[in-house]
N, C-alpha and C. Protein backbone atom coordinates (compact mmCIF):
# COMPACT_ATOMS: atom_id res chain seq x y z
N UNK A 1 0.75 -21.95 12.38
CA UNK A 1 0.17 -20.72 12.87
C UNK A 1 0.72 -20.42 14.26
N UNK A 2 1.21 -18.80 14.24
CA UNK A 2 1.81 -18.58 15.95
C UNK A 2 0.21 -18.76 16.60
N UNK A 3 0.44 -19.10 17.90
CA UNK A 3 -0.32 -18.81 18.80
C UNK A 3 -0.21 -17.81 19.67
N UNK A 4 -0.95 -17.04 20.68
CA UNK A 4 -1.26 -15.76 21.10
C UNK A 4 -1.35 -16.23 22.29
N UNK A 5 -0.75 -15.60 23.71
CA UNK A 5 -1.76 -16.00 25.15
C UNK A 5 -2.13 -15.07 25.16
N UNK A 6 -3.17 -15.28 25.94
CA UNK A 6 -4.05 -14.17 26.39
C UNK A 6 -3.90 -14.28 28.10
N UNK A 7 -2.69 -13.42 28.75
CA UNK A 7 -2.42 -13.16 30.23
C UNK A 7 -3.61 -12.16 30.78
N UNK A 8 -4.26 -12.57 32.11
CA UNK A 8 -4.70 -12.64 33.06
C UNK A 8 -6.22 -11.93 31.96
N UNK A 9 -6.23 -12.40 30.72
CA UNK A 9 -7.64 -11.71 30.10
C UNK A 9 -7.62 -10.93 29.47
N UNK A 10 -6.23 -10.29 28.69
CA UNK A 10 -6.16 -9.59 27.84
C UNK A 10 -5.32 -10.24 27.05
N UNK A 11 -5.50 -9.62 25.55
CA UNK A 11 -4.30 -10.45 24.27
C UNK A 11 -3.02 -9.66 24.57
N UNK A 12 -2.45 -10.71 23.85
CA UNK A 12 -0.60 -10.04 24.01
C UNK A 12 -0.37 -9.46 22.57
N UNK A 13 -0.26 -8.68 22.20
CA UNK A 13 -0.17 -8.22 21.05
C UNK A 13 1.31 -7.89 20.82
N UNK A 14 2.58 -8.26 21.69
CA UNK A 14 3.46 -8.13 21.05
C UNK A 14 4.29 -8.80 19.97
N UNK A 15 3.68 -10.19 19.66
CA UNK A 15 3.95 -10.73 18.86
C UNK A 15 3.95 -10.12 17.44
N UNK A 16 2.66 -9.22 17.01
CA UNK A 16 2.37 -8.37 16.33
C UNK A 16 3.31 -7.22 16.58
N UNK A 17 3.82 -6.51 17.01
CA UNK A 17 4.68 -5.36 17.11
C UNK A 17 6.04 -6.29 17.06
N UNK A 18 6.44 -7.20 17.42
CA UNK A 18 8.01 -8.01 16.88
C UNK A 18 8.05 -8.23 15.35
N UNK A 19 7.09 -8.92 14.87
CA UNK A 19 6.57 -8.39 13.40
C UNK A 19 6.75 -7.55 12.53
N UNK A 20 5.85 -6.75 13.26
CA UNK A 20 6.13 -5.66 12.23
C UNK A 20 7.51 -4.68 12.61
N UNK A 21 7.81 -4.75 13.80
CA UNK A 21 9.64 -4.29 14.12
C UNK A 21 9.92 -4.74 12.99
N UNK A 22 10.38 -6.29 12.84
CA UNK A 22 11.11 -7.28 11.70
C UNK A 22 10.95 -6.81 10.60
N UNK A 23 9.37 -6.21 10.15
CA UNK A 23 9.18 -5.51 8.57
C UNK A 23 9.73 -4.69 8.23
N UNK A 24 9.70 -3.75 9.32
CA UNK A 24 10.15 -1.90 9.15
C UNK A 24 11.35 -2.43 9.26
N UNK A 25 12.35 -3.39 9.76
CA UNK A 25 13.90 -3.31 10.16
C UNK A 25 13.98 -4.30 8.36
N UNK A 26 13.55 -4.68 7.92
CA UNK A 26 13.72 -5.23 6.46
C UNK A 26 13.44 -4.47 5.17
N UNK A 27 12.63 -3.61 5.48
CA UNK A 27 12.03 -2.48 4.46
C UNK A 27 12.74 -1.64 4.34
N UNK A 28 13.80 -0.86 5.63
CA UNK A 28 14.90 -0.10 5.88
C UNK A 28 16.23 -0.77 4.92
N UNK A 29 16.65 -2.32 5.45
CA UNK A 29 17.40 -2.98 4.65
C UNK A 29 17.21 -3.04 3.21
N UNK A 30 16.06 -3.01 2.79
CA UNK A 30 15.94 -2.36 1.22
C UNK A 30 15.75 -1.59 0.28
N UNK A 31 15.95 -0.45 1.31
CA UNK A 31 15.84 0.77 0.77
C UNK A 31 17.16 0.64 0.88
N UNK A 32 18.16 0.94 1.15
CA UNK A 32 19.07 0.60 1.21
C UNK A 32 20.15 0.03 0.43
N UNK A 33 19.34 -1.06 0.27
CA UNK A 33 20.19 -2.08 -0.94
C UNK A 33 20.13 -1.56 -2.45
N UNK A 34 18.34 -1.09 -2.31
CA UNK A 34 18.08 -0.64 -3.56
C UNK A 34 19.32 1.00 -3.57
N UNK A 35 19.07 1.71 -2.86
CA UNK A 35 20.03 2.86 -2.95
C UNK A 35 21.45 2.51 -3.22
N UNK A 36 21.78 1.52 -3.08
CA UNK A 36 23.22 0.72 -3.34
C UNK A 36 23.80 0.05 -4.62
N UNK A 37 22.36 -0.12 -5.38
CA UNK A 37 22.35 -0.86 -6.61
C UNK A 37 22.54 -2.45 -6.30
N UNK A 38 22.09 -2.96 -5.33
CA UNK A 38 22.16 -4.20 -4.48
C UNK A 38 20.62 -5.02 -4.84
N UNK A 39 20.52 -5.11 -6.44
CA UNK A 39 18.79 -5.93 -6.44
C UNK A 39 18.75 -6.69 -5.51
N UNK A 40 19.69 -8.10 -5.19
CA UNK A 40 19.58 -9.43 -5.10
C UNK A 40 19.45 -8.79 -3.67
N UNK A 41 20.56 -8.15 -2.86
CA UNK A 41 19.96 -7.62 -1.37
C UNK A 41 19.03 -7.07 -1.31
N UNK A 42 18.11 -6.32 -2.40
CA UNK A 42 16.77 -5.53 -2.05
C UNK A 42 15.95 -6.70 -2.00
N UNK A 43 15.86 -7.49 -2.79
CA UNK A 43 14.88 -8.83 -2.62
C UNK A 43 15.00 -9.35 -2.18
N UNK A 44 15.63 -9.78 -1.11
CA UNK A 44 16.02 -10.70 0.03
C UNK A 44 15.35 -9.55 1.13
N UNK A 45 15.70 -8.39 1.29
CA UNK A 45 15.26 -8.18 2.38
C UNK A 45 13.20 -7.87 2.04
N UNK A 46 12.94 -7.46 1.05
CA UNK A 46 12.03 -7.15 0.46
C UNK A 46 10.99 -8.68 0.77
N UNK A 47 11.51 -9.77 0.33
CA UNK A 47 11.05 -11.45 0.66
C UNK A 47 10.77 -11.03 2.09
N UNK A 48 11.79 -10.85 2.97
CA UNK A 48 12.29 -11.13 4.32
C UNK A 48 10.50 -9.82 5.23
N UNK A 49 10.72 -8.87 4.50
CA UNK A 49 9.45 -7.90 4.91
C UNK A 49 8.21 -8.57 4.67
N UNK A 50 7.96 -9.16 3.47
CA UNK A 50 6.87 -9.48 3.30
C UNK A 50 6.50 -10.90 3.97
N UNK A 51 7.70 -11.60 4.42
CA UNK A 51 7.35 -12.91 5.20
C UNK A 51 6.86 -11.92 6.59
N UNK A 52 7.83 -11.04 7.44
CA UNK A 52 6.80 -10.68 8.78
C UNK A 52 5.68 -9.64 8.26
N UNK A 53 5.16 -9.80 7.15
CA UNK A 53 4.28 -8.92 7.48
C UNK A 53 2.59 -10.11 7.27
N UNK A 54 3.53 -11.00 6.40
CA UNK A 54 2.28 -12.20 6.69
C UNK A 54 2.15 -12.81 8.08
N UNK A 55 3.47 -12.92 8.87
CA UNK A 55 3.15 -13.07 9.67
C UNK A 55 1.99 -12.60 10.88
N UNK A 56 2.05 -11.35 10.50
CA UNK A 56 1.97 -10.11 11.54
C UNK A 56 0.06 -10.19 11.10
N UNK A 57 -0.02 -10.32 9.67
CA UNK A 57 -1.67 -10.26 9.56
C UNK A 57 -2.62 -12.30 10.21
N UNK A 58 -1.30 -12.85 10.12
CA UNK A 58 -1.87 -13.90 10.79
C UNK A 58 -1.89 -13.72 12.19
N UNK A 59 -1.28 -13.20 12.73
CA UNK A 59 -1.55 -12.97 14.12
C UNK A 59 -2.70 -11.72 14.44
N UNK A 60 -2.88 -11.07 13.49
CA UNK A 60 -3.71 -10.30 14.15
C UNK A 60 -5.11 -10.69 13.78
N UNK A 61 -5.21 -11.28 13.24
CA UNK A 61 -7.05 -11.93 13.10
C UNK A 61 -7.59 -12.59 14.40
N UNK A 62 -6.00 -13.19 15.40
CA UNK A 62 -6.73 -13.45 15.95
C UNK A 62 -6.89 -12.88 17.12
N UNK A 63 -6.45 -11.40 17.24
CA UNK A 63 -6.64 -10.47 18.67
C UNK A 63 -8.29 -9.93 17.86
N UNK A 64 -8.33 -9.02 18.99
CA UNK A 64 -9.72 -8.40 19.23
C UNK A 64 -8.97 -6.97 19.15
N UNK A 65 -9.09 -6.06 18.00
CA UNK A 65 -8.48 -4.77 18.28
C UNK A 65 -9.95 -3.62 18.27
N UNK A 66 -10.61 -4.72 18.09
CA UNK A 66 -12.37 -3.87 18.67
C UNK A 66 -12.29 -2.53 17.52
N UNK A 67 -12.90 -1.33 17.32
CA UNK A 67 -13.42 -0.57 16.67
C UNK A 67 -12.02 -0.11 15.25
N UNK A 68 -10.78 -0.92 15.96
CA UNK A 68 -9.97 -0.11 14.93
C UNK A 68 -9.42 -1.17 14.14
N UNK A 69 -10.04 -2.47 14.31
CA UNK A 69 -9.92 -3.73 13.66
C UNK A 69 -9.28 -3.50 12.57
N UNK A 70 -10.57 -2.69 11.27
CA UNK A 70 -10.54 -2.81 9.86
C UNK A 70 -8.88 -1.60 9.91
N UNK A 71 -9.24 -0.37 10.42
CA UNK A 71 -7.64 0.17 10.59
C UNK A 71 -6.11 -0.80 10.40
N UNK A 72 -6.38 -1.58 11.49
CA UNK A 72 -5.27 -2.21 11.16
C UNK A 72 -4.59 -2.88 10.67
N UNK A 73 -5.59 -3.48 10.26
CA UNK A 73 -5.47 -5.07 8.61
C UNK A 73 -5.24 -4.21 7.40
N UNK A 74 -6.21 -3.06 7.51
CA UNK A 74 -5.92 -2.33 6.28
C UNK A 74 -4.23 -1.69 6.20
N UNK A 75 -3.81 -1.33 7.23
CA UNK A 75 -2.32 -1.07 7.64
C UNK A 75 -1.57 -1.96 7.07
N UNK A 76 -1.95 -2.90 7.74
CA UNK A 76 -0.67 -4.61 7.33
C UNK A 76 -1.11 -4.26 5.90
N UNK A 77 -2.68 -4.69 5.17
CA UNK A 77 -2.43 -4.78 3.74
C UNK A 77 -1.74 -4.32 3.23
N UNK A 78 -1.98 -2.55 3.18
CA UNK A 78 -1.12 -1.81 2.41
C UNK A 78 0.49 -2.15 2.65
N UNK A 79 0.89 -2.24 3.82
CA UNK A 79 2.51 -2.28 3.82
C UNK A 79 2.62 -3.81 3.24
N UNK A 80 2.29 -4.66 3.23
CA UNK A 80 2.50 -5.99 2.39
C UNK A 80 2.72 -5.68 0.97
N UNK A 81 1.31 -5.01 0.23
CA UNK A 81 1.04 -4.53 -0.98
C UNK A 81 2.20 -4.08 -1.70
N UNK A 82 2.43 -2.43 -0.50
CA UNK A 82 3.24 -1.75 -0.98
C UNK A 82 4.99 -2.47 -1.51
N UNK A 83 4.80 -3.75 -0.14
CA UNK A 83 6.66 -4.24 -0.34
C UNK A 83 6.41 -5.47 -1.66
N UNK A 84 5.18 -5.65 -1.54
CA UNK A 84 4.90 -6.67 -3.25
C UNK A 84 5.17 -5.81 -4.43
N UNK A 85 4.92 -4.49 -4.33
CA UNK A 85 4.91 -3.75 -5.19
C UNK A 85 6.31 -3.06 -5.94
N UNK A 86 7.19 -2.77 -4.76
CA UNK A 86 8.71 -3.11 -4.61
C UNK A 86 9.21 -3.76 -5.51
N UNK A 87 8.89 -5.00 -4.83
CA UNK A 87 9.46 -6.16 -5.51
C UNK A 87 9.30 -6.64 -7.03
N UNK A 88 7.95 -6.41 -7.50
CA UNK A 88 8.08 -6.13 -8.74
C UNK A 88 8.55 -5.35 -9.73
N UNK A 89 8.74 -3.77 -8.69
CA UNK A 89 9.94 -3.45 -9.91
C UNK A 89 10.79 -4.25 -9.90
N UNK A 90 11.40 -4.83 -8.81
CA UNK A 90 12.89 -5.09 -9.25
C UNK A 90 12.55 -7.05 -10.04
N UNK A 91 11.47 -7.43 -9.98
CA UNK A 91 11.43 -8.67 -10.96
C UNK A 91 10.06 -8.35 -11.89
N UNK A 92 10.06 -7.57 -12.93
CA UNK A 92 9.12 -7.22 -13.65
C UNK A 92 8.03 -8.51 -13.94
N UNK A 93 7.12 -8.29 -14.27
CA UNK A 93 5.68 -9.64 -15.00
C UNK A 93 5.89 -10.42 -13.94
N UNK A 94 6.51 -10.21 -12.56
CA UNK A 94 5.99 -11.41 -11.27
C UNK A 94 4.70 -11.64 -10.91
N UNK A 95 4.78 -12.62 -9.83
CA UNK A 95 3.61 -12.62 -9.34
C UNK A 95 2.94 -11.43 -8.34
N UNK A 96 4.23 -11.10 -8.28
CA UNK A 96 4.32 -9.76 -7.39
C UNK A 96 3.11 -9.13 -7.51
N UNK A 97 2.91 -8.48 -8.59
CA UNK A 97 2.12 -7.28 -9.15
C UNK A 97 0.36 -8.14 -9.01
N UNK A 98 -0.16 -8.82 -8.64
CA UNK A 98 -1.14 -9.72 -8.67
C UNK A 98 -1.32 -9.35 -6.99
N UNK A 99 -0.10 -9.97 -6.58
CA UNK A 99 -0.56 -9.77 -5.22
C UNK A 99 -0.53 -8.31 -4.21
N UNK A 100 0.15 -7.32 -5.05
CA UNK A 100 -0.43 -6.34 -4.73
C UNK A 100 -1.25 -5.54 -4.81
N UNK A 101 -1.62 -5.46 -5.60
CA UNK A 101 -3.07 -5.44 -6.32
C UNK A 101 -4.22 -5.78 -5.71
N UNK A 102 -4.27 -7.33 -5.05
CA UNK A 102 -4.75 -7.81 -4.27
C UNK A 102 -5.16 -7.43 -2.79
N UNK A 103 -4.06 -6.93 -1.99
CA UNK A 103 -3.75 -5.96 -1.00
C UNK A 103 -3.42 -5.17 -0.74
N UNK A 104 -3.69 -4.26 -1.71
CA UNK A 104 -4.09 -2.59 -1.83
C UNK A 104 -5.65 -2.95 -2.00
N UNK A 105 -6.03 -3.86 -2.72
CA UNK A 105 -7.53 -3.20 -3.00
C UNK A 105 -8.28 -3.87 -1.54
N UNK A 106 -7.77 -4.80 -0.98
CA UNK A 106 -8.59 -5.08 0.48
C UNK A 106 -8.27 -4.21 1.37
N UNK A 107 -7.12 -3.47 1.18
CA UNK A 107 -7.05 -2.23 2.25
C UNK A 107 -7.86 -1.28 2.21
N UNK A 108 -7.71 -0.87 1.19
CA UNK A 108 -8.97 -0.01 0.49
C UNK A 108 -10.22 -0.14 0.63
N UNK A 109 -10.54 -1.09 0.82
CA UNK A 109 -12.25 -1.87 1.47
C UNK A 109 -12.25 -1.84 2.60
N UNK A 110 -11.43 -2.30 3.28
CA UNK A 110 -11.35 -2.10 4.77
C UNK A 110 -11.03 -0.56 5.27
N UNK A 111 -10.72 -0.02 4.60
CA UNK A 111 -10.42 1.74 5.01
C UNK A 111 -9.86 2.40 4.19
N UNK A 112 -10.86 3.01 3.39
CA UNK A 112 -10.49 3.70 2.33
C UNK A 112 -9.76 5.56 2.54
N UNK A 113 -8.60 5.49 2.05
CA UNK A 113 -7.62 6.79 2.31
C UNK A 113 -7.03 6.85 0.49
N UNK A 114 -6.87 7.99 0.65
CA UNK A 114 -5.85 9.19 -0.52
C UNK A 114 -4.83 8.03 -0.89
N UNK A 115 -3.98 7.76 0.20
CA UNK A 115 -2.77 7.14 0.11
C UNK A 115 -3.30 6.48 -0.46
N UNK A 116 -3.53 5.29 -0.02
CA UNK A 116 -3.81 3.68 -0.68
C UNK A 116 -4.66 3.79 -1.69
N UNK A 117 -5.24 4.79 -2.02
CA UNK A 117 -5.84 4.76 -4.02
C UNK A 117 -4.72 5.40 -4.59
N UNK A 118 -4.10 6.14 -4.28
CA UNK A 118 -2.73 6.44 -4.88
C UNK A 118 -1.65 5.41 -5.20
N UNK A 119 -1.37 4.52 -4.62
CA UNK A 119 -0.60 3.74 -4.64
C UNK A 119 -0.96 2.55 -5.21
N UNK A 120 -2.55 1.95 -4.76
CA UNK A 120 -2.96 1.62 -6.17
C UNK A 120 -2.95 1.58 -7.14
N UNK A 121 -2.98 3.23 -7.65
CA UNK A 121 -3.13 3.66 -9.27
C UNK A 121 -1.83 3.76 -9.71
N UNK A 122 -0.60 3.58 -9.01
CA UNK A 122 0.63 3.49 -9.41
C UNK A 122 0.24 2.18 -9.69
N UNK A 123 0.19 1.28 -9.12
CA UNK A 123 0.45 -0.38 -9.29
C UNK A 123 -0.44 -0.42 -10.46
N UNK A 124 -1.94 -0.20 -10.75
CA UNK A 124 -2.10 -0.32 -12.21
C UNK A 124 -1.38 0.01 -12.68
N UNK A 125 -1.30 1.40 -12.81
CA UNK A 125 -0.18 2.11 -14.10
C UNK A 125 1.25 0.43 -14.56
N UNK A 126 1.62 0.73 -13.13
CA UNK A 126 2.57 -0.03 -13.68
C UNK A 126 2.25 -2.06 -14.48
N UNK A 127 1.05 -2.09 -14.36
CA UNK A 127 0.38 -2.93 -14.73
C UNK A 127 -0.33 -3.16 -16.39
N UNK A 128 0.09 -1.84 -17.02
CA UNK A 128 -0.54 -1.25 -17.81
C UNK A 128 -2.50 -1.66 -18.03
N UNK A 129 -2.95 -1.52 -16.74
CA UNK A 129 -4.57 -1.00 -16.36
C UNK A 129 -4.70 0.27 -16.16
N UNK A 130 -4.62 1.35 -17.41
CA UNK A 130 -4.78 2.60 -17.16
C UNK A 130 -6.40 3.14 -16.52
N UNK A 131 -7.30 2.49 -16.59
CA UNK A 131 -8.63 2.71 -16.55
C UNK A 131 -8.60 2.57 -15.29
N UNK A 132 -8.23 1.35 -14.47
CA UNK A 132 -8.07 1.19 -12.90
C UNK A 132 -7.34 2.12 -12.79
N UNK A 133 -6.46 2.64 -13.36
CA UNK A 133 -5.59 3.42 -12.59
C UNK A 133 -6.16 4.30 -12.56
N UNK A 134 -6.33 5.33 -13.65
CA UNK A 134 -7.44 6.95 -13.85
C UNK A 134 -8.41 6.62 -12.36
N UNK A 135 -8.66 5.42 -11.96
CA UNK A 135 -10.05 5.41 -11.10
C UNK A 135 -9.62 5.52 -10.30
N UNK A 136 -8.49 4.58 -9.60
CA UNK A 136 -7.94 4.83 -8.41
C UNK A 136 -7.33 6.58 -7.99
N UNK A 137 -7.08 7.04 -9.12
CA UNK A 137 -6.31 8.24 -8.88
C UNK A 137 -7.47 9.40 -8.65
N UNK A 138 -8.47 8.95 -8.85
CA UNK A 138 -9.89 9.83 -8.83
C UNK A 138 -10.32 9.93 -7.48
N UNK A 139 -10.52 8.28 -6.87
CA UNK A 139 -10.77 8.50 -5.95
C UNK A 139 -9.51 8.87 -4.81
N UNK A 140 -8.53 8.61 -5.02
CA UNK A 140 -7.60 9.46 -4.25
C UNK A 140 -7.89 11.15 -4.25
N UNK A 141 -8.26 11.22 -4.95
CA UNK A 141 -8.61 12.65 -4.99
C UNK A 141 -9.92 13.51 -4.68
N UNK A 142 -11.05 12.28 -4.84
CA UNK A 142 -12.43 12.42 -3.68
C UNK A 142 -12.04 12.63 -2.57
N UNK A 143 -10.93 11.70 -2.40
CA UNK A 143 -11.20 11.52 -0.64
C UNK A 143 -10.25 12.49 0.00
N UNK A 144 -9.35 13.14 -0.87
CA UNK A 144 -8.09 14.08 -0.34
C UNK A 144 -7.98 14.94 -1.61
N UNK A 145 -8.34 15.99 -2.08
CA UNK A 145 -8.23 17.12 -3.36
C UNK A 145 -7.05 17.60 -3.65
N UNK A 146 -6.30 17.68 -2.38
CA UNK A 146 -4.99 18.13 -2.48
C UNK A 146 -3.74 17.46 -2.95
N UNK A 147 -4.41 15.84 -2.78
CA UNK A 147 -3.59 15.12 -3.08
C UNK A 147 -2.83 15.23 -4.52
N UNK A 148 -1.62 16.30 -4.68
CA UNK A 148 -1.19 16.79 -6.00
C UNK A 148 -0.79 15.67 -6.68
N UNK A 149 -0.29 14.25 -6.53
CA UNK A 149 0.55 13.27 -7.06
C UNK A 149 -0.67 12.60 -7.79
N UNK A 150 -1.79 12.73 -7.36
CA UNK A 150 -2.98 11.92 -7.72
C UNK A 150 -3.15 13.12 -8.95
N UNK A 151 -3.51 14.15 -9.05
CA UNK A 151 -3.65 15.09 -9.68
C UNK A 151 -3.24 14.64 -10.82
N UNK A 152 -1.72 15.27 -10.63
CA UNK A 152 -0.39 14.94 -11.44
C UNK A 152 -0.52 13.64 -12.19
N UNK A 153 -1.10 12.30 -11.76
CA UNK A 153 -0.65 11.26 -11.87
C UNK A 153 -2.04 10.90 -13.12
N UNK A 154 -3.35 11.77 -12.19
CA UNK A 154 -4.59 11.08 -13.39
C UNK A 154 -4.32 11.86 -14.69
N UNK A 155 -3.68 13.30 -14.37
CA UNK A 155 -3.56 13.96 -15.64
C UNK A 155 -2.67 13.55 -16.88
N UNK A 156 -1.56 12.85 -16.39
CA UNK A 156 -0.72 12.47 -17.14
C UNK A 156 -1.39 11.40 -18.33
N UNK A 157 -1.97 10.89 -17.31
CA UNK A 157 -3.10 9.04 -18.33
C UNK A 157 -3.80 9.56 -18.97
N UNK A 158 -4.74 10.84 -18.85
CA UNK A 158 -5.61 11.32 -19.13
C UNK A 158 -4.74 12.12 -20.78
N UNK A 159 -3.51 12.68 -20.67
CA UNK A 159 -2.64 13.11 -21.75
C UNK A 159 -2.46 11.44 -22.69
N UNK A 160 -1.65 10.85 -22.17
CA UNK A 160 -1.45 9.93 -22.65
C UNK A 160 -2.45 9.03 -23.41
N UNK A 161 -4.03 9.10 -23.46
CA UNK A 161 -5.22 8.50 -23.79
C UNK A 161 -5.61 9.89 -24.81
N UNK A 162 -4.98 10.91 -24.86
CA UNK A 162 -5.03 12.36 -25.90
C UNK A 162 -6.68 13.15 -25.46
N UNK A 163 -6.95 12.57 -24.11
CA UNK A 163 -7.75 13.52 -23.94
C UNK A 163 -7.26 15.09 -23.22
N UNK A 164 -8.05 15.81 -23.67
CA UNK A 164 -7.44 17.15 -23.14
C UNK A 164 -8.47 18.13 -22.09
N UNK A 165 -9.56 17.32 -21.85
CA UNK A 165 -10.19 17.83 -20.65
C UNK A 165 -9.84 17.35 -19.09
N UNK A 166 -9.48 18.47 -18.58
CA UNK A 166 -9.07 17.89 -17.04
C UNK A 166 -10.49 18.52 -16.00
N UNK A 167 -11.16 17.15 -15.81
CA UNK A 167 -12.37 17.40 -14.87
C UNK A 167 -12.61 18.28 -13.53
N UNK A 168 -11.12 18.65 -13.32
CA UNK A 168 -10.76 19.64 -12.33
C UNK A 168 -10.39 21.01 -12.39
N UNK A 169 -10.13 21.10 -14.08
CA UNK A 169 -9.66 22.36 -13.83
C UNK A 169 -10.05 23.83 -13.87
N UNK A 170 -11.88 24.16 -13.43
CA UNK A 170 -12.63 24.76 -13.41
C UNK A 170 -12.56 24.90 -12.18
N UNK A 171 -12.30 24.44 -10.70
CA UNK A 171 -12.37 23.89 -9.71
C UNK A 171 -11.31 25.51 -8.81
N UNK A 172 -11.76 26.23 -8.35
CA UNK A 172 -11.08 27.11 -7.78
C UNK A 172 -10.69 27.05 -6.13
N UNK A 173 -10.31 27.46 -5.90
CA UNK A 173 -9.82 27.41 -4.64
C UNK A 173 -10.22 28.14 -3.82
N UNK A 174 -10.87 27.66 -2.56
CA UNK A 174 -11.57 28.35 -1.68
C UNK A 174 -10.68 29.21 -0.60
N UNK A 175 -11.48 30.40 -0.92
CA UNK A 175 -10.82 31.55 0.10
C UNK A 175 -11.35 31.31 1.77
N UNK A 176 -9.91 31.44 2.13
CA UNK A 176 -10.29 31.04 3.78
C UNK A 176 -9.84 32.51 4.63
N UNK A 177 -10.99 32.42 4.91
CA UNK A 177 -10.73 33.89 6.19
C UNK A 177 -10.14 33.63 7.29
């Protein structure tokens, strides 16, 4: 485990921002690779993201980020999640898909947003858990209406299961003066 000083009474939190630098500068490297047709480089750098981003949530449990705590773990989750999630496309039935799953849905507990039930309900989908998914894509859409991909995304499952009622589409659009 890194250790943290805490100079003259406050935490150093750059250990956490070298971190997550290292993630975003590895996540870049695999977008990249993947745009290249480079699997074996997308998963190396994809590995390489998800090692600082464990890092980055071990170091931050142990600062004090006071009221925006759950904010920021929920941050790390999702970007962990999301690069687990990655990674399972490119190695299908991994363990991958378990552990993102895992950290999307604690992000989601810790601070629930549009995004991260969206991205969720992709990772079911791609899980074939259409039921989690329809749910996740629901509440992406409680919490943000506009969110069209969620829309798009529950309607499709909702086709695909041959139902043909869309719970939204009575739902008009409010006139703004």
């Amino acid at each position: 485990m890194r250790y943290l000083k805490k100079p003259e009474g406050r935490y150093d939190f750059s250990a956490v921002e070298r971190e997550l630098e290292g993630a975003d500068a590895a996540l870049e490297t695999a977008d990249a690779e993947i745009d290249n047709a480079d699997k074996r480089g997308a998963r190396r750098a994809l590995m390489k993201a998800v090692e600082h981003l464990n890092a980055a949530v071990e170091l931050s449990v142990q600062l004090d980020f006071g009221k925006e705590a759950d904010g920021v773990l929920a941050r790390l989750y999702y970007c962990r999640g999301h690069a687990a999630a990655l990674l399972n496309k490119l190695e299908r039935g991994s363990v991958n898909m378990t552990r993102a799953i895992a950290d999307l849905v604690k992000s989601a507990e810790l601070k629930p947003n549009a995004r991260t039930y969206l991205r969720l309900g992709e990772v079911y989908a791609l899980a074939d858990n259409l039921d989690a998914a329809l749910d996740s894509f629901e509440k992406a859409i409680r919490l943000d209406f506009n969110c069209a991909e969620a829309h798009i995304l529950a309607k499709l499952i909702r086709e695909k299961r041959g139902e043909t009622e869309d719970p939204y589409e009575d739902i008009e659009e409010p006139i703004v003066f």
